[in-house]
N, C-alpha and C. Protein backbone atom coordinates (compact mmCIF):
# COMPACT_ATOMS: atom_id res chain seq x y z
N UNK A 1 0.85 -1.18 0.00
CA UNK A 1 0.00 0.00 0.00
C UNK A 1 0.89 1.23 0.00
N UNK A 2 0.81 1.89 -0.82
CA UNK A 2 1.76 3.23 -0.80
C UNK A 2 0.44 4.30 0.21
N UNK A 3 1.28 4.39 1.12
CA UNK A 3 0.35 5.99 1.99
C UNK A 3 -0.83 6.61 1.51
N UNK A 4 0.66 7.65 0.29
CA UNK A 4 0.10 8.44 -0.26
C UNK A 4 -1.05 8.57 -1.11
N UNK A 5 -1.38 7.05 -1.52
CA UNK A 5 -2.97 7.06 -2.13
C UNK A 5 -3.85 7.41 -1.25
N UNK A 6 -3.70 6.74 -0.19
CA UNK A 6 -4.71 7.11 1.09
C UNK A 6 -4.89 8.39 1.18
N UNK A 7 -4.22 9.38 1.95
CA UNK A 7 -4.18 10.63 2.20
C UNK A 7 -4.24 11.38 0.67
N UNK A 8 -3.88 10.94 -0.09
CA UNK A 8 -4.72 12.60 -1.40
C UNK A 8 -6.35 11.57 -1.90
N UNK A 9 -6.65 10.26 -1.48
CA UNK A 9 -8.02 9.73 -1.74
C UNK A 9 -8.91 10.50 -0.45
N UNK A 10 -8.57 10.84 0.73
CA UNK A 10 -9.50 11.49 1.45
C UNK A 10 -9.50 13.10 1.32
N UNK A 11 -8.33 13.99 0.70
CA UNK A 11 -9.02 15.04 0.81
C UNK A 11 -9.31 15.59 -0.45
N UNK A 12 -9.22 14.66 -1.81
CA UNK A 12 -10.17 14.91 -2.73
C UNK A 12 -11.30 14.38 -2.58
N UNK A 13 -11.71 13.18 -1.87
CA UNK A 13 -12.92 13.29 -1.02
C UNK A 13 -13.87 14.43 -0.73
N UNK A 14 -13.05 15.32 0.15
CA UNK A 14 -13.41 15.98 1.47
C UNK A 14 -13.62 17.20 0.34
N UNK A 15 -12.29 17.31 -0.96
CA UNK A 15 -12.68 18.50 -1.97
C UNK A 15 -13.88 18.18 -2.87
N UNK A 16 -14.34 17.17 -3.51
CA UNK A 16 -15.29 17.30 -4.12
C UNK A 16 -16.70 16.87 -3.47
N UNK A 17 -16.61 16.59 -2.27
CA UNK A 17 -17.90 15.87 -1.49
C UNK A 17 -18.22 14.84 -2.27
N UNK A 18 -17.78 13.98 -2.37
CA UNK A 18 -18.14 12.58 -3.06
C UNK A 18 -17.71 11.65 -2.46
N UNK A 19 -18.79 10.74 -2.45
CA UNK A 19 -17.60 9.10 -2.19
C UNK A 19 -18.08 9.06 -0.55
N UNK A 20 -16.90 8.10 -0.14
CA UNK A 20 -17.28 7.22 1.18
C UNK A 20 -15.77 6.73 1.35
N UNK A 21 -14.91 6.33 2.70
CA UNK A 21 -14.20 6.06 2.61
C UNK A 21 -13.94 4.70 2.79
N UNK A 22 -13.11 4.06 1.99
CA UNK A 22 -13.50 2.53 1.31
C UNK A 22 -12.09 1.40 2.14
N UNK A 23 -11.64 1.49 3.14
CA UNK A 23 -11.32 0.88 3.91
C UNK A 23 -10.45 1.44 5.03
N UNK A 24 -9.61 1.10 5.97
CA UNK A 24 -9.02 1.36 7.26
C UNK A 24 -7.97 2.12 6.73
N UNK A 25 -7.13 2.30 5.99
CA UNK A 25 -6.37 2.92 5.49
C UNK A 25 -6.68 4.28 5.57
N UNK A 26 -7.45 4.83 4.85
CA UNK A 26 -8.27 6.59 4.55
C UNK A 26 -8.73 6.37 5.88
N UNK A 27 -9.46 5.64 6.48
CA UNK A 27 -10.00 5.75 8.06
C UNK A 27 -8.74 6.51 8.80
N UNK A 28 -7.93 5.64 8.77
CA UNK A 28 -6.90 6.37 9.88
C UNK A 28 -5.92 7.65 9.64
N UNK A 29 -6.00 7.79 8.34
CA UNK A 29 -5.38 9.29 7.61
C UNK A 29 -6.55 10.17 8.04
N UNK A 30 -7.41 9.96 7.91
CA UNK A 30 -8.86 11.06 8.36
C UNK A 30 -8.99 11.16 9.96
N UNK A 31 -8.67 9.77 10.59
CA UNK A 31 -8.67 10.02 11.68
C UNK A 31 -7.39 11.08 12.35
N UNK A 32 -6.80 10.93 11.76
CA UNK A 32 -5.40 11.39 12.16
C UNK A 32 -5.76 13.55 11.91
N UNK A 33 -6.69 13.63 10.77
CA UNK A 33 -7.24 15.24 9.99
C UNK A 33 -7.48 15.08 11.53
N UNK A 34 -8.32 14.30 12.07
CA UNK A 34 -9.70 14.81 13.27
C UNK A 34 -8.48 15.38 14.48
N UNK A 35 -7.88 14.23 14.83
CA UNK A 35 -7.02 14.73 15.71
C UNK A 35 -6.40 16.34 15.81
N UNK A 36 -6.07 16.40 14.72
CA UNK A 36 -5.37 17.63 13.96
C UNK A 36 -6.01 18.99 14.11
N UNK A 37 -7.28 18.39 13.58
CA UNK A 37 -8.52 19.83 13.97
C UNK A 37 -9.04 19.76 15.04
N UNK A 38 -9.41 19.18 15.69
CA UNK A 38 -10.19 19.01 17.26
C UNK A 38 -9.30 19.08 18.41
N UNK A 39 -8.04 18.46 18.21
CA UNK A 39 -7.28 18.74 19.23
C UNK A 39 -7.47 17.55 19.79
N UNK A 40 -8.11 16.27 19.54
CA UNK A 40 -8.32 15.56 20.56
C UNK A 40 -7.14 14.19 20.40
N UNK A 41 -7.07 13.58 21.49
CA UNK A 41 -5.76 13.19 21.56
C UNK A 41 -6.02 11.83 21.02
N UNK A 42 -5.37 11.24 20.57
CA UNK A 42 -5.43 9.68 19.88
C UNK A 42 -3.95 8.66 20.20
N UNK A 43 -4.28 8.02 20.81
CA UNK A 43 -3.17 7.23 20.67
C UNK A 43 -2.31 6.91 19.53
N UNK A 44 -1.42 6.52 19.13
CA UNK A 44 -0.61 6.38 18.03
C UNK A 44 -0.88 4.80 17.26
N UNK A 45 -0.86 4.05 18.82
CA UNK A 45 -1.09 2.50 18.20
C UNK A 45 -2.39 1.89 18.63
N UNK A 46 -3.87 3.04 18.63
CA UNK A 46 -4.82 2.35 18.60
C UNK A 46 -5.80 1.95 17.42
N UNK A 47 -6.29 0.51 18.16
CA UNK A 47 -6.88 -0.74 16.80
C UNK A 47 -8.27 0.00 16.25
N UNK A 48 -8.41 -0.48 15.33
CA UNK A 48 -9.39 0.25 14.34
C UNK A 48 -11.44 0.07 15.25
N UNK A 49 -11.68 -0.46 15.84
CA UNK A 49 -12.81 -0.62 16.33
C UNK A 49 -12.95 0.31 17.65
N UNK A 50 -12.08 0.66 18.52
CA UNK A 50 -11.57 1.44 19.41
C UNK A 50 -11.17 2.88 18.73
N UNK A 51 -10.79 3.14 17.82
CA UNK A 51 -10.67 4.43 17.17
C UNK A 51 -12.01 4.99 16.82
N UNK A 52 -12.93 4.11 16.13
CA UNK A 52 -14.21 4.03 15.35
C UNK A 52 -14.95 4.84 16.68
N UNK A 53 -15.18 3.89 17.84
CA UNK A 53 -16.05 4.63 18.84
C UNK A 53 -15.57 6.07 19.59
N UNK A 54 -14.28 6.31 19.95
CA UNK A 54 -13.36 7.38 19.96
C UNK A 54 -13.95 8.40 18.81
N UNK A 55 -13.93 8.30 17.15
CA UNK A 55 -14.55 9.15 16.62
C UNK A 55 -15.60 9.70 16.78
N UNK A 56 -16.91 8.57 16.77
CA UNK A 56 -17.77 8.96 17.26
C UNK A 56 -18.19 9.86 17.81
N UNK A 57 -17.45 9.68 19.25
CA UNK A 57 -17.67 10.50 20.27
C UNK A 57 -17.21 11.78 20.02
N UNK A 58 -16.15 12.27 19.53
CA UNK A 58 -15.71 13.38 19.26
C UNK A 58 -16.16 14.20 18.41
N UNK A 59 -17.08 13.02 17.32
CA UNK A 59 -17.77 14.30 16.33
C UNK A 59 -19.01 14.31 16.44
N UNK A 60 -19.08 13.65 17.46
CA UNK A 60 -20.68 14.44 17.84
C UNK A 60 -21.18 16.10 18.66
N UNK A 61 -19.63 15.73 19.76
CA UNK A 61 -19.26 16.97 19.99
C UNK A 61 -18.95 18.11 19.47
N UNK A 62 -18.17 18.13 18.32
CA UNK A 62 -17.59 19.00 17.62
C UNK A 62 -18.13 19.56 16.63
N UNK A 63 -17.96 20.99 16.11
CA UNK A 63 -18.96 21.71 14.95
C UNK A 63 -17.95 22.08 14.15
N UNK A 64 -17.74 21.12 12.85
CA UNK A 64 -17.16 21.45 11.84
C UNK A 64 -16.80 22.91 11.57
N UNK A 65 -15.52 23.72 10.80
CA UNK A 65 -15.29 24.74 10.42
C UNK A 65 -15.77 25.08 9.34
N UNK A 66 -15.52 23.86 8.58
CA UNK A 66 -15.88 24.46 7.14
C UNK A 66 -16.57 23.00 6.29
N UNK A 67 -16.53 23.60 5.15
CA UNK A 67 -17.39 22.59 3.91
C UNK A 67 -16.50 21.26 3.95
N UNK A 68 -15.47 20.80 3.91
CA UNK A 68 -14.47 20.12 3.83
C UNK A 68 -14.81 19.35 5.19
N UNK A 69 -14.35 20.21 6.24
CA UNK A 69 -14.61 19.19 7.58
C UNK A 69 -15.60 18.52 8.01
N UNK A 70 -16.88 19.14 7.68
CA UNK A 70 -18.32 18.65 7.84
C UNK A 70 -18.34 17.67 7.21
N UNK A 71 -17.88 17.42 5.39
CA UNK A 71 -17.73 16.24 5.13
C UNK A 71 -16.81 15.26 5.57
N UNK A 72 -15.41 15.42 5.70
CA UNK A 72 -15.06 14.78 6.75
C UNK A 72 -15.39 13.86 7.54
N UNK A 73 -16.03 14.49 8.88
CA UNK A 73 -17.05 14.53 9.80
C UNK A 73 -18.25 13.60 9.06
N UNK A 74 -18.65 13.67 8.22
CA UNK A 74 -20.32 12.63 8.03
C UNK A 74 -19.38 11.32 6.74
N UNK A 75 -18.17 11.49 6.48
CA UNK A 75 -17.56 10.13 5.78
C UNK A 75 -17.30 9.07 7.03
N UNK A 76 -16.56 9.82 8.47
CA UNK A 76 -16.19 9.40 9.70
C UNK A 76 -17.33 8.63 10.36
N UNK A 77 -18.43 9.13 10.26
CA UNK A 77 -19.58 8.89 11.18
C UNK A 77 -20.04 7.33 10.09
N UNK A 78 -20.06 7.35 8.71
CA UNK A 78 -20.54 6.27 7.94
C UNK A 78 -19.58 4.71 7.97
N UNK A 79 -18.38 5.22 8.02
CA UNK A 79 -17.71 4.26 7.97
C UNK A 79 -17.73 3.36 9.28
N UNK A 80 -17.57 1.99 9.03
CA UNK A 80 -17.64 0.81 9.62
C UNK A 80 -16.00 0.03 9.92
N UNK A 81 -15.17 0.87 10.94
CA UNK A 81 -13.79 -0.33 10.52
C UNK A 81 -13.94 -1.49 11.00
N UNK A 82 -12.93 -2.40 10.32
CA UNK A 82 -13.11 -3.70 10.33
C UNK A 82 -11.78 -4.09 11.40
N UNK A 83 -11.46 -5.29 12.04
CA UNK A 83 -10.28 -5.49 12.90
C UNK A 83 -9.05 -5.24 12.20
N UNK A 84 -8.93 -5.53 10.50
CA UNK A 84 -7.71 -5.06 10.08
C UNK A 84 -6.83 -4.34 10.19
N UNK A 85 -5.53 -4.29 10.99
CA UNK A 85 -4.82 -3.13 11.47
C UNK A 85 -3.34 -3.48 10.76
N UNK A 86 -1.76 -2.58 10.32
CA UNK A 86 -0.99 -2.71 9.99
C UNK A 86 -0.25 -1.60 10.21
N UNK A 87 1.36 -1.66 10.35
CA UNK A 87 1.90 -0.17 10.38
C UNK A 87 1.80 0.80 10.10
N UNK A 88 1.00 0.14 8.76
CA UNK A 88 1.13 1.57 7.52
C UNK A 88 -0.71 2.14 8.44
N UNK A 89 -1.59 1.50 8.82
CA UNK A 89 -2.35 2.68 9.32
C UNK A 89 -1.78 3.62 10.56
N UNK A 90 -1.12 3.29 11.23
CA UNK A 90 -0.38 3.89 12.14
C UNK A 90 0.75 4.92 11.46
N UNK A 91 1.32 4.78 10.57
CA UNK A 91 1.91 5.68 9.36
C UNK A 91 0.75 6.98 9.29
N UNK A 92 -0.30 6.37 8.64
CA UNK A 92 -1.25 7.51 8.36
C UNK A 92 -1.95 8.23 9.10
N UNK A 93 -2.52 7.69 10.10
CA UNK A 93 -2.64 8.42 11.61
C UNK A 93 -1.70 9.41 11.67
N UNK A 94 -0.72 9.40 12.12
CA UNK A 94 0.78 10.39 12.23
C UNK A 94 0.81 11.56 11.22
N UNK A 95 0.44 11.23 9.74
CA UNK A 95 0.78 11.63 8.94
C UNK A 95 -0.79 12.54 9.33
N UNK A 96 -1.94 12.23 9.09
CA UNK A 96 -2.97 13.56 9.20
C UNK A 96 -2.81 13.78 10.57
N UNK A 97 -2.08 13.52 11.93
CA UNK A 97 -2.24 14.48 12.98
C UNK A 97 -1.19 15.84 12.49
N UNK A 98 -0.18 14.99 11.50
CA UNK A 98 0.54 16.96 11.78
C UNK A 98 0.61 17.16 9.86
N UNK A 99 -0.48 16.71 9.49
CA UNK A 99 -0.85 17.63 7.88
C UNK A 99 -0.49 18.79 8.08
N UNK A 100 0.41 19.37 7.09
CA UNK A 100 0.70 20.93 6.75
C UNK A 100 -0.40 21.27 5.83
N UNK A 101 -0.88 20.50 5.31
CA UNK A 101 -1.43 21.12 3.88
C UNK A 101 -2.98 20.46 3.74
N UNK A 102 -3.68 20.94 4.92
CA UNK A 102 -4.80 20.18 4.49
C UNK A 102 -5.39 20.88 3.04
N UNK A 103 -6.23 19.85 2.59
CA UNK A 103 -7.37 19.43 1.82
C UNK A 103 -6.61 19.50 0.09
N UNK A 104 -5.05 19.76 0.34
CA UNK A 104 -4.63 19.66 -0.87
C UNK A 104 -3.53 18.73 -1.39
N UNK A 105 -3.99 18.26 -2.55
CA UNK A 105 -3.60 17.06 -3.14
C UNK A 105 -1.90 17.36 -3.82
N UNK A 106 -0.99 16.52 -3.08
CA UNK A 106 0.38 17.14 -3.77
C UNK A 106 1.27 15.50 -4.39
N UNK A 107 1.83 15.82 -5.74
CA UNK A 107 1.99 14.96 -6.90
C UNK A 107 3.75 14.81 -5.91
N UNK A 108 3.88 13.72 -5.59
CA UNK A 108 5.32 13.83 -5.61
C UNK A 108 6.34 13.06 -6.44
């Protein structure tokens, strides 16, 4: 799995409002946006069913900023993770808690 599909598949997501996010991978790059914007703290090496209810909770609380996050926010709330867990989601976690560049897609 290269990362980087993950993370530019959720915030052209999040840019065109389309779609759904289609396994644990984009889950934990998005989870990682939430962290990022909410402030709320996430463990580094937690399993995907334990993250899932953790989201939950946090975006029920929380009032999106903008067009982007709200979607975000209602891709987070739809998705279902499954027990599948691997480094590389823990990679992507990391990688959307300290995004420089949200919601834009960069070719490297």
């Amino acid at each position: 799995m290269v990362t980087s599909i993950a993370r530019q598949s959720v915030i052209i997501k999040c840019n065109m409002q389309k779609s759904v996010l289609t396994g644990n991978y984009e889950f934990y790059y998005a989870a990682g946006l939430i962290a990022k914007l909410s402030g709320v703290e996430i463990s580094d090496d937690i399993k995907p069913i334990e993250l899932g209810v953790l989201l939950h909770q946090e975006i029920e609380k929380t009032e999106p900023k903008d067009e982007q996050e709200k979607y975000l926010f209602s891709m987070l709330k739809e998705y279902k993770p499954t027990d599948e867990y691997d480094e590389q989601m823990k990679e992507l976690l990391l990688w959307g808690k300290g995004e420089q560049y949200l919601w834009t897609v960069t070719i490297l």
